[in-house]
N, C-alpha and C. Protein backbone atom coordinates (compact mmCIF):
# COMPACT_ATOMS: atom_id res chain seq x y z
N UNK A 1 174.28 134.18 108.42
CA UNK A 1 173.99 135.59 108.30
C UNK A 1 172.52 135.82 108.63
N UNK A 2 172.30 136.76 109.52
CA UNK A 2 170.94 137.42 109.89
C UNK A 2 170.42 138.49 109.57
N UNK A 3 169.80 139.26 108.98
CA UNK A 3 169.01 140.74 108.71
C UNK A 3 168.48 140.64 109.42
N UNK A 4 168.69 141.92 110.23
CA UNK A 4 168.09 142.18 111.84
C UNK A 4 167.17 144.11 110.81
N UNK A 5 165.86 143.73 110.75
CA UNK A 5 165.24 144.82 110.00
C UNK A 5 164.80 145.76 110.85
N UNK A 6 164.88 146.67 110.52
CA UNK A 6 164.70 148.55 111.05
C UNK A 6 163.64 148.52 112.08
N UNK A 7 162.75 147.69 111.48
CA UNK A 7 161.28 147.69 112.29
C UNK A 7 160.70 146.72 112.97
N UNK A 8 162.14 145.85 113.30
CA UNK A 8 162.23 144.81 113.92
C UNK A 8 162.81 145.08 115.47
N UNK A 9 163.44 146.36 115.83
CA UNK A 9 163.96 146.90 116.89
C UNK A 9 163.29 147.23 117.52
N UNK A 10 163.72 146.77 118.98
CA UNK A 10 163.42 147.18 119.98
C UNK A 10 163.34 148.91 120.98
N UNK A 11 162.41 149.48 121.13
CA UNK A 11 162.70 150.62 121.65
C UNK A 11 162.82 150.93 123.60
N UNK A 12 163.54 151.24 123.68
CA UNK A 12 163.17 151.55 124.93
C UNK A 12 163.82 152.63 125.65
N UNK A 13 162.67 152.91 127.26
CA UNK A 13 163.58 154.18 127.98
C UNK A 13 165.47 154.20 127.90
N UNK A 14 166.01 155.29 127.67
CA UNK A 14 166.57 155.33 128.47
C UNK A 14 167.53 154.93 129.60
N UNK A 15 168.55 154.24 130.35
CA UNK A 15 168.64 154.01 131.63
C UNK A 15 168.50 155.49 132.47
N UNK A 16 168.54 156.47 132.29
CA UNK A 16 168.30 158.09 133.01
C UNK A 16 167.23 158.31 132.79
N UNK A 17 166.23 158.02 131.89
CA UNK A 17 164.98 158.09 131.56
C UNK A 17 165.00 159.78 130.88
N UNK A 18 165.63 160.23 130.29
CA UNK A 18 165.75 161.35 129.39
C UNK A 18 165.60 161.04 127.82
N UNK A 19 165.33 159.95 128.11
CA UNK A 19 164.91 159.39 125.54
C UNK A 19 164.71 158.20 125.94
N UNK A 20 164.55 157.87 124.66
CA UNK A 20 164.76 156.74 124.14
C UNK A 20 165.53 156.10 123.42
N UNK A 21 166.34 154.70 123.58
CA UNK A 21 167.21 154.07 122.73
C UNK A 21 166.31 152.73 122.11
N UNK A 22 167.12 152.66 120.63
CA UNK A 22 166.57 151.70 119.69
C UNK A 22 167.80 150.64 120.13
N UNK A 23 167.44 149.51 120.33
CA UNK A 23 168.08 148.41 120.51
C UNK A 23 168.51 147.34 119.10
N UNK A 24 169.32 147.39 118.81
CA UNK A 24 169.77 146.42 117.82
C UNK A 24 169.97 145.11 117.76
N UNK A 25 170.71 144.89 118.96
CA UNK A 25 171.50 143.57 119.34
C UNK A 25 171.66 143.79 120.44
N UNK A 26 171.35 142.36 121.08
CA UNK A 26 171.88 142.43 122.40
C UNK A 26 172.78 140.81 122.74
N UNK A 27 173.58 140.58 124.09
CA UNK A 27 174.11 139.25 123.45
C UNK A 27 174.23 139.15 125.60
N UNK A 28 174.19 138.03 125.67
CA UNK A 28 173.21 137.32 125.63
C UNK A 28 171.40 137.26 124.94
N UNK A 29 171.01 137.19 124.32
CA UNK A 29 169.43 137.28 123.51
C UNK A 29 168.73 137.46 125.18
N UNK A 30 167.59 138.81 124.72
CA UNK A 30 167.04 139.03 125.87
C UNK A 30 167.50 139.49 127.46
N UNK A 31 168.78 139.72 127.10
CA UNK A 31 169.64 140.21 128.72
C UNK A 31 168.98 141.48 128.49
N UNK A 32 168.90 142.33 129.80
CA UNK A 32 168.45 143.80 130.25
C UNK A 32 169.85 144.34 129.98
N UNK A 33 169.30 145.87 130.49
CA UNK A 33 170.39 147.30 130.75
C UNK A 33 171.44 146.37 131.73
N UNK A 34 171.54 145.83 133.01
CA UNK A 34 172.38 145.19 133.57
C UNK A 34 172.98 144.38 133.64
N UNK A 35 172.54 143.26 132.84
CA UNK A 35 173.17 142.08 132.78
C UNK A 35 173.91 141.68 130.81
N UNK A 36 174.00 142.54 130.28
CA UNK A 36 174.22 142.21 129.01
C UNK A 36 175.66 141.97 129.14
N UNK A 37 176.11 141.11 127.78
CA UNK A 37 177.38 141.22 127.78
C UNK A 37 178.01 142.04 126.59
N UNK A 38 177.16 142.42 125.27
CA UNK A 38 177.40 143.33 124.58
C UNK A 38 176.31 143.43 124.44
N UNK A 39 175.75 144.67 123.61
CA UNK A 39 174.55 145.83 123.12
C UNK A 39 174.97 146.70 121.83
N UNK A 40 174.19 146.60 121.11
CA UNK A 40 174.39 147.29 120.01
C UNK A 40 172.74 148.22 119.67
N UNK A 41 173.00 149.71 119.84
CA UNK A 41 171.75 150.08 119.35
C UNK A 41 172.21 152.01 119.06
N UNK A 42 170.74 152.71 118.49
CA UNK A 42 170.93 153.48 118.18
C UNK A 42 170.19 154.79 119.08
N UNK A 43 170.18 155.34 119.08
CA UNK A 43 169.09 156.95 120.05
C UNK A 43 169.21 157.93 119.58
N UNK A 44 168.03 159.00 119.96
CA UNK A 44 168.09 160.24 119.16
C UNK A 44 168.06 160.74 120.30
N UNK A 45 168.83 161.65 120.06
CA UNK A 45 169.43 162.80 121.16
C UNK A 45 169.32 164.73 120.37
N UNK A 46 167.87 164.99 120.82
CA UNK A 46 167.23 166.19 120.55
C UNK A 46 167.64 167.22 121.71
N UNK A 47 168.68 167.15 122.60
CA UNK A 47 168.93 168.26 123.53
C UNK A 47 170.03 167.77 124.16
N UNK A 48 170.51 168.48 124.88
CA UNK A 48 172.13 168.49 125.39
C UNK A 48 171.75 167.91 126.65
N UNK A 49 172.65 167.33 127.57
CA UNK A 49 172.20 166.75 128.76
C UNK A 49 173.39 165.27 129.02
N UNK A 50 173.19 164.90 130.15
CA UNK A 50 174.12 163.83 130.76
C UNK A 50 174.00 162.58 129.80
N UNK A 51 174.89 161.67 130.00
CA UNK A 51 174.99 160.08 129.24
C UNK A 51 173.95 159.47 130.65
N UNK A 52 173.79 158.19 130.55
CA UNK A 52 173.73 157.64 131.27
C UNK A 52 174.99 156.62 131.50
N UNK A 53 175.18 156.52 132.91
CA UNK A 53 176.30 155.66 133.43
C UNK A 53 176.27 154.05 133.33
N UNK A 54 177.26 153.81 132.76
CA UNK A 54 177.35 152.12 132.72
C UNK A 54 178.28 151.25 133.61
N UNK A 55 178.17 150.93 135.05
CA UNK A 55 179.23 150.41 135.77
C UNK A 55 180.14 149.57 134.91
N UNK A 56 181.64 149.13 134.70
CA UNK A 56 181.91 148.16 133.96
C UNK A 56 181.74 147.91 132.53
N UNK A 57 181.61 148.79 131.78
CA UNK A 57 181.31 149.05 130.68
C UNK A 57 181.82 149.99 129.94
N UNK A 58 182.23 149.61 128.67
CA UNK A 58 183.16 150.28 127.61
C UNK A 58 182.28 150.30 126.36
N UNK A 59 182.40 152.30 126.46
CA UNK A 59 181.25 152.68 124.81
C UNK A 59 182.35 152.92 123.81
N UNK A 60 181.70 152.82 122.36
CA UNK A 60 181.91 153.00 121.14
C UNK A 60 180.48 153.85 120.63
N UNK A 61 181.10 155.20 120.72
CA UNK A 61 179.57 156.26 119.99
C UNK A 61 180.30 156.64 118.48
N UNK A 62 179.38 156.90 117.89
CA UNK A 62 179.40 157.55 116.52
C UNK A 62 178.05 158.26 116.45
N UNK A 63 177.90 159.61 115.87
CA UNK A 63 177.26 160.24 115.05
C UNK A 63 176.97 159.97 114.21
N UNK A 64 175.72 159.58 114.16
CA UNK A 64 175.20 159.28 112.43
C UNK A 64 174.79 160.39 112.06
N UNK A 65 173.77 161.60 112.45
CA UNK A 65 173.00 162.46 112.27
C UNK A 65 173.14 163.80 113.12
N UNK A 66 173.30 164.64 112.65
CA UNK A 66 173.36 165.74 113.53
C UNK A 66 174.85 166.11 113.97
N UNK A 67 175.20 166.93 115.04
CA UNK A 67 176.20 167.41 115.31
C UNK A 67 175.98 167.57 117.07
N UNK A 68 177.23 167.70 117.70
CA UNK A 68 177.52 167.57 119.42
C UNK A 68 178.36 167.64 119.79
N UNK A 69 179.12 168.31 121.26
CA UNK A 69 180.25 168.42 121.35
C UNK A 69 179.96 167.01 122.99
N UNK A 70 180.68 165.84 122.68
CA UNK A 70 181.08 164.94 123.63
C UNK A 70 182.03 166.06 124.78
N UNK A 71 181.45 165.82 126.29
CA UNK A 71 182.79 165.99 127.46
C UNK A 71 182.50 164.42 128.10
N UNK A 72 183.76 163.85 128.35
CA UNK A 72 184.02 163.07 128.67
C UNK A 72 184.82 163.12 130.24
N UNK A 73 184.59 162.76 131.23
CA UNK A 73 185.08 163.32 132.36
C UNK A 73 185.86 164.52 132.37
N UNK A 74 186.81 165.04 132.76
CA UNK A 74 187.62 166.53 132.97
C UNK A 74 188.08 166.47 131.57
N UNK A 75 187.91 165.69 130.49
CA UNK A 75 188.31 166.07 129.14
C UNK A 75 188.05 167.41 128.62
N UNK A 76 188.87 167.51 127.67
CA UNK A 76 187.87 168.95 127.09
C UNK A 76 187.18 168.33 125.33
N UNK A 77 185.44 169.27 125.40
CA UNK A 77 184.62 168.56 124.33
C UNK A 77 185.39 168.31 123.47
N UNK A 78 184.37 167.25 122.32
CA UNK A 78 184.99 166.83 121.38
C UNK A 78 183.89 167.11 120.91
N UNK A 79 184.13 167.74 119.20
CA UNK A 79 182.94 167.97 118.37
C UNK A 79 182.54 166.58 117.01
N UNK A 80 181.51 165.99 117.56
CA UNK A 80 181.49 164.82 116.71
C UNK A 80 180.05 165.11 115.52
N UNK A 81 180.33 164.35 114.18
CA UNK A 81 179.29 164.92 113.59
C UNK A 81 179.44 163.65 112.87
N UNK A 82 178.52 163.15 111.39
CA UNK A 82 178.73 162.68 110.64
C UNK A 82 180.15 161.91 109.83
N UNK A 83 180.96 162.69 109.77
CA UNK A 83 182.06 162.38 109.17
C UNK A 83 182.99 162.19 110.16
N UNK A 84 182.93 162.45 111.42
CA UNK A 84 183.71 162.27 112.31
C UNK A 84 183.91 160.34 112.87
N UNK A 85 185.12 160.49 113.21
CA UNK A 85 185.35 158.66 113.42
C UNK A 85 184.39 158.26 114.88
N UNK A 86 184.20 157.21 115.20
CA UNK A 86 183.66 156.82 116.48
C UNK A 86 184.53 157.21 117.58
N UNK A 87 183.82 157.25 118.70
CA UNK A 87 184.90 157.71 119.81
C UNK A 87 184.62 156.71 120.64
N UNK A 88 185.63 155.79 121.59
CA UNK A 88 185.27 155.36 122.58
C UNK A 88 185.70 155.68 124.06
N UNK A 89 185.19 155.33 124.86
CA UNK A 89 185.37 155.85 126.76
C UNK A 89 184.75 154.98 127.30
N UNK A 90 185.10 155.14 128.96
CA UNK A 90 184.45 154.15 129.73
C UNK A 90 182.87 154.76 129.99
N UNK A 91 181.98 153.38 130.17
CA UNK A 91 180.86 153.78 130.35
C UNK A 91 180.47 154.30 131.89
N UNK A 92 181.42 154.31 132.92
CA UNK A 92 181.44 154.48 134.04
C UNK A 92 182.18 156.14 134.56
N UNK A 93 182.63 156.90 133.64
CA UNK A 93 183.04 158.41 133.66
C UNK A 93 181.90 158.71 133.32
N UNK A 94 181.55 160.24 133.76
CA UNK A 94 180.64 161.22 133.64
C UNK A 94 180.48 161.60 132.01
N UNK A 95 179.81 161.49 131.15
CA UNK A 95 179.90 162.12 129.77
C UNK A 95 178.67 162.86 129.37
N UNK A 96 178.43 163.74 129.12
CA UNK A 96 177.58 164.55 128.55
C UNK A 96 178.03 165.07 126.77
N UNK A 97 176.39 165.24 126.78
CA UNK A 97 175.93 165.95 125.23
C UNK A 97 176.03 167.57 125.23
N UNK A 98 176.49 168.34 124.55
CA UNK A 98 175.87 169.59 124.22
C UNK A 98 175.65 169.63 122.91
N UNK A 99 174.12 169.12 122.46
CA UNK A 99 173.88 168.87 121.01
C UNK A 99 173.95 170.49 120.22
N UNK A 100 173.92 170.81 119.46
CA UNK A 100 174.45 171.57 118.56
C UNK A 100 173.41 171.37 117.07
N UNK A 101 173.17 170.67 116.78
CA UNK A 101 171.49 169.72 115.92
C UNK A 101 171.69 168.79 116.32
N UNK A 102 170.07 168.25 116.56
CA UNK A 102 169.49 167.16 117.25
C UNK A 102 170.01 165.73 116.29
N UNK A 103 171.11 164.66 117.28
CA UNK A 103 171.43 163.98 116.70
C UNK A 103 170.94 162.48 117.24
N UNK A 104 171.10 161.25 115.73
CA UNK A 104 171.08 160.26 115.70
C UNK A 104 172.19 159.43 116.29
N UNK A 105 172.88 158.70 117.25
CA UNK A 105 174.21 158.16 117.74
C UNK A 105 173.56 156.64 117.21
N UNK A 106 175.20 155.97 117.19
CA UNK A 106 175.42 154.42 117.14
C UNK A 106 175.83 154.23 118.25
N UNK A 107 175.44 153.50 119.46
CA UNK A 107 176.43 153.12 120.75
C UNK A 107 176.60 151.64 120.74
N UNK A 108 177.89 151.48 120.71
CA UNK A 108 177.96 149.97 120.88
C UNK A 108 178.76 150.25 122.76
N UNK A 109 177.97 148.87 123.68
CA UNK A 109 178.39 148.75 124.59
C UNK A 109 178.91 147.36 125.01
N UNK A 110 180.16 147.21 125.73
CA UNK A 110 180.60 146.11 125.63
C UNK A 110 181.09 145.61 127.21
N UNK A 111 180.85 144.84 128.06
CA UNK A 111 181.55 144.10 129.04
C UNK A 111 183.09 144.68 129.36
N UNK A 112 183.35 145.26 130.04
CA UNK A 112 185.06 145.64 130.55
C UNK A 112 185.54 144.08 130.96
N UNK A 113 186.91 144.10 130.20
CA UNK A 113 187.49 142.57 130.77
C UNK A 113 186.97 141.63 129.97
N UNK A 114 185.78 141.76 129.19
CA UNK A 114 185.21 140.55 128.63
C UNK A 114 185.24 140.08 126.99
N UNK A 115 185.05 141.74 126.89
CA UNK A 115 184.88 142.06 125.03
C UNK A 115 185.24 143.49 124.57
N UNK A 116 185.40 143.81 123.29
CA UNK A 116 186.25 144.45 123.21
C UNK A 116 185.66 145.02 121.61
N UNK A 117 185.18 146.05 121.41
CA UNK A 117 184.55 146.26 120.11
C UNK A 117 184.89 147.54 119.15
N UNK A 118 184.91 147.63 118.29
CA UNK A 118 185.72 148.45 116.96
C UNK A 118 184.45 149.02 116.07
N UNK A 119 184.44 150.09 115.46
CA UNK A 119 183.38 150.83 115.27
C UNK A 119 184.08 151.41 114.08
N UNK A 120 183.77 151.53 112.71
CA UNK A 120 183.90 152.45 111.85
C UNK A 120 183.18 152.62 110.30
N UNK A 121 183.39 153.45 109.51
CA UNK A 121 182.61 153.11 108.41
C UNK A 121 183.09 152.02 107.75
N UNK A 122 182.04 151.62 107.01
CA UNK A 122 182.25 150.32 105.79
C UNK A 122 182.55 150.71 104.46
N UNK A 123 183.57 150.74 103.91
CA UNK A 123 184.07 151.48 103.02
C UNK A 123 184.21 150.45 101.85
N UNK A 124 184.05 149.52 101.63
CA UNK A 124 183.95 147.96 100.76
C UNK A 124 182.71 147.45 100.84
N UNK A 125 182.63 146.86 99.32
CA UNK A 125 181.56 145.76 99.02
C UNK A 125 181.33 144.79 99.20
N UNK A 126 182.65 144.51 99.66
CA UNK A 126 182.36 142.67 100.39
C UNK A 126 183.23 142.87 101.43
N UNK A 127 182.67 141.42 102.00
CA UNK A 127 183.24 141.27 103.70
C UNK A 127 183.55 140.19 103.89
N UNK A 128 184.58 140.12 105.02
CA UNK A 128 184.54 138.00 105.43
C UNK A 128 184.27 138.96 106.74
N UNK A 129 183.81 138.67 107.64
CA UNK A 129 183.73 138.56 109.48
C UNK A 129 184.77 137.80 109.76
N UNK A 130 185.66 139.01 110.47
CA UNK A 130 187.07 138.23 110.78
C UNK A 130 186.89 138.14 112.85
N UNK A 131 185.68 138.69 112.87
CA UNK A 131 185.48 139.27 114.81
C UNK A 131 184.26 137.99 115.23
N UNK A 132 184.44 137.87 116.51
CA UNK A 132 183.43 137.14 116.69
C UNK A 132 182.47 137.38 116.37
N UNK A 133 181.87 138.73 116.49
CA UNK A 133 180.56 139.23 116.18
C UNK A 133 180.98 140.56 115.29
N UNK A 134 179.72 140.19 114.02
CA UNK A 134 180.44 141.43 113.27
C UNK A 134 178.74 142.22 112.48
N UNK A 135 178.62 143.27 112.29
CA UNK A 135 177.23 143.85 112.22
C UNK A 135 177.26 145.16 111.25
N UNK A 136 176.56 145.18 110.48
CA UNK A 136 176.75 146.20 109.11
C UNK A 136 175.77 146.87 109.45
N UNK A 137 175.48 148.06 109.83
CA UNK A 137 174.46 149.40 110.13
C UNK A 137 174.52 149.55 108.83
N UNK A 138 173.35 149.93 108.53
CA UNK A 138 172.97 150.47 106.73
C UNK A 138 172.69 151.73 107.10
N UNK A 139 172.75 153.10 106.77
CA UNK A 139 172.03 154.00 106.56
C UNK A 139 171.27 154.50 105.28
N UNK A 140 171.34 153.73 104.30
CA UNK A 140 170.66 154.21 102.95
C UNK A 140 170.27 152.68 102.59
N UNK A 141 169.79 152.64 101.38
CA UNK A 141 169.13 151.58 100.41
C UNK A 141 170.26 150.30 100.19
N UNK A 142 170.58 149.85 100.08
CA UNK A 142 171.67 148.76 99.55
C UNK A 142 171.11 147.18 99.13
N UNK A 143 171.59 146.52 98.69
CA UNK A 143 171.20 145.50 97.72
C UNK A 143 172.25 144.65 97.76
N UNK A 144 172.23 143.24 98.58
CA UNK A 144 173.17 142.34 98.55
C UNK A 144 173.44 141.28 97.28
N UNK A 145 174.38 140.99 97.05
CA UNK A 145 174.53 140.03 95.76
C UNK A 145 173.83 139.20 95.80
N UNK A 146 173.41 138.72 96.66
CA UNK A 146 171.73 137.68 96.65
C UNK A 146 170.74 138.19 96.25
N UNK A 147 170.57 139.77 95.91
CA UNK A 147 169.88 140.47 95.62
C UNK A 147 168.08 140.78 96.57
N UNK A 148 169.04 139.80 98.18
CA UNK A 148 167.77 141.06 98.79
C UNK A 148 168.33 142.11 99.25
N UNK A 149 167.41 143.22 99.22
CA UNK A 149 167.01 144.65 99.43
C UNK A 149 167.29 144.93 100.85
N UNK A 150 168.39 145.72 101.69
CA UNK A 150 167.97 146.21 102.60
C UNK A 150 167.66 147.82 102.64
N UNK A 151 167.30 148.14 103.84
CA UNK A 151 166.63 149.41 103.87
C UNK A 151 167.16 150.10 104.92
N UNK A 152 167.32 151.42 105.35
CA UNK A 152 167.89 152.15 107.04
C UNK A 152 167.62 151.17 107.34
N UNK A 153 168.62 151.61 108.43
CA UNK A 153 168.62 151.19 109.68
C UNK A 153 168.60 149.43 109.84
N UNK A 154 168.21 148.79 108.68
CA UNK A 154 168.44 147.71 108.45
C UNK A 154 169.92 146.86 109.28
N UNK A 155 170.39 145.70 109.74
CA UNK A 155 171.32 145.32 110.10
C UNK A 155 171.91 143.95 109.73
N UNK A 156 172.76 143.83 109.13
CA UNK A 156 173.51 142.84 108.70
C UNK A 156 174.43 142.15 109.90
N UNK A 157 173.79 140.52 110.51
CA UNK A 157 174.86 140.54 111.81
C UNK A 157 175.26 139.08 111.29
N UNK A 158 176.66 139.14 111.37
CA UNK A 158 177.12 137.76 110.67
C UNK A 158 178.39 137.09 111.63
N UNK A 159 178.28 136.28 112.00
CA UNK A 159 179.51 135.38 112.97
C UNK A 159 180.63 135.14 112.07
N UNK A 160 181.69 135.01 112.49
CA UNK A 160 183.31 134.34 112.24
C UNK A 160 183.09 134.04 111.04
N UNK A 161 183.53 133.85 109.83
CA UNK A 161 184.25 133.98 108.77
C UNK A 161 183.21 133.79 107.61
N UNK A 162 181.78 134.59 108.18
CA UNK A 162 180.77 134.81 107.03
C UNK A 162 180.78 135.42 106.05
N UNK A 163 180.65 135.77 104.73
CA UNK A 163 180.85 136.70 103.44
C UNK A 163 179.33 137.44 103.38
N UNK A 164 179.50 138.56 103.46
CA UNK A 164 179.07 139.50 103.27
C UNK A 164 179.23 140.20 101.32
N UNK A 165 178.17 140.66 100.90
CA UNK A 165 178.71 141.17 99.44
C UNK A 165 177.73 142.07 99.01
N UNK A 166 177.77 143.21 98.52
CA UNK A 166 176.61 143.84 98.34
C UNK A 166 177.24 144.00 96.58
N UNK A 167 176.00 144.55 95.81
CA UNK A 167 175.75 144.56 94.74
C UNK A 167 176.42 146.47 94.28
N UNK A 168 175.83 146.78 94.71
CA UNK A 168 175.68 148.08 94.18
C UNK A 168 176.09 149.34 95.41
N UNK A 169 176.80 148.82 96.14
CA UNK A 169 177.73 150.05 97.01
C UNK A 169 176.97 149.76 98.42
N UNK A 170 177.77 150.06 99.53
CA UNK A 170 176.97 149.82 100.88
C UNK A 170 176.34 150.93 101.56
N UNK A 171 175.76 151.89 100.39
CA UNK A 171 175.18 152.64 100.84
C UNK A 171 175.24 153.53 102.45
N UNK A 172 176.11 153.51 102.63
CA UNK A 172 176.70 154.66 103.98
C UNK A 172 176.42 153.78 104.75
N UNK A 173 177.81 152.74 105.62
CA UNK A 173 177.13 151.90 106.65
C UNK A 173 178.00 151.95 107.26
N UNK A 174 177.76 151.70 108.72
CA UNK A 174 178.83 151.19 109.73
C UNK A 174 179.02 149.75 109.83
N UNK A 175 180.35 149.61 110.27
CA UNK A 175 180.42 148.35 110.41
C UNK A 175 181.33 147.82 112.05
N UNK A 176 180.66 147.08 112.79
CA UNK A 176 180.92 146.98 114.26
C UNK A 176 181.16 145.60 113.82
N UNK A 177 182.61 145.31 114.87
CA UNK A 177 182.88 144.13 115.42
C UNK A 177 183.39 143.53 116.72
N UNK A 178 182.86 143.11 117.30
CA UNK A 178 182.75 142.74 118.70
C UNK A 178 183.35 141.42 119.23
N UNK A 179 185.04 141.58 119.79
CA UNK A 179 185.86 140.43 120.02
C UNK A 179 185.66 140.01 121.86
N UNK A 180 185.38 138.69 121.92
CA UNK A 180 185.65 138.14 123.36
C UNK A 180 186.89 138.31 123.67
N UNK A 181 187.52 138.54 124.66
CA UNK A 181 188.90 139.13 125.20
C UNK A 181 189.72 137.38 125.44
């Protein structure tokens, strides 16, 4: 098990160069925007405007913060907010924001053909990692039965059949798991 800490992330442009995304995880360690084989990170999205395109690539977004209506190629929007489940699409269709309040997203991005990843809240105190790769987004305070402290944005990333256990509730978290095909 790893704690990957809040202020341990990586920031960077953009691929459209319209924000910035916080980087969480990346897999291969150190792969770019092009060559990754999964990505896990977060961005704040303060105005409505295009996704950036991912050739070959399959997203998992969630709303942490704020409110937006997702269009997803000729789809019609989808209004995603907080309580709303993750949505996924190809990273290679046209998708745009029309933010609605300036929101916080989770994007997990994954390899088409290669990997294959699941996105939802963490609704339990303990865990086994049943996915190859499995990663606990904290959004509040939480306290593992080992009794260290994590904090936002904090990340819990644990391989194949690790135990996970928190003490005192998981404080509003996501939990991503990311299977090789």
């Amino acid at each position: 098990m790893r704690i990957l800490r809040a202020g341990d992330h990586k920031q960077m442009p953009w691929k459209n160069g319209g924000g910035v995304t916080t980087e969480i995880a990346v897999s291969p360690p150190g792969a770019v925007i092009g060559d990754f084989d999964w990505r896990v990170s977060t961005a704040k999205v303060p105005e409505s405007g295009p996704f950036s395109a991912f050739g070959n690539v399959d997203r998992v977004l969630a709303v942490l913060e704020g409110a937006m209506k997702l269009k997803i190629g000729s789809g019609e929007p989808v209004l995603l907010g907080p309580a709303s489940p993750a949505i996924a699409f190809p990273g290679d269709v046209a998708a745009s924001a029309d933010v609605i309040h300036p929101v916080t997203d989770l994007n997990v991005m994954v390899r088409r053909g290669k990997f294959r990843a699941r996105v939802g809240r963490l609704e339990r105190t303990e865990l086994v990692a049943d996915a190859g790769e499995t990663l606990v987004l904290l959004r509040a305070k939480a306290q593992l039965s080992s009794g260290e402290t994590l904090g936002p944005d904090d990340v819990v990333h644990l391989k194949l059949g690790e135990k996970l256990q928190f003490s005192n509730g998981t404080g509003s978290a996501w939990l991503i798991e990311i299977e090789g095909r």
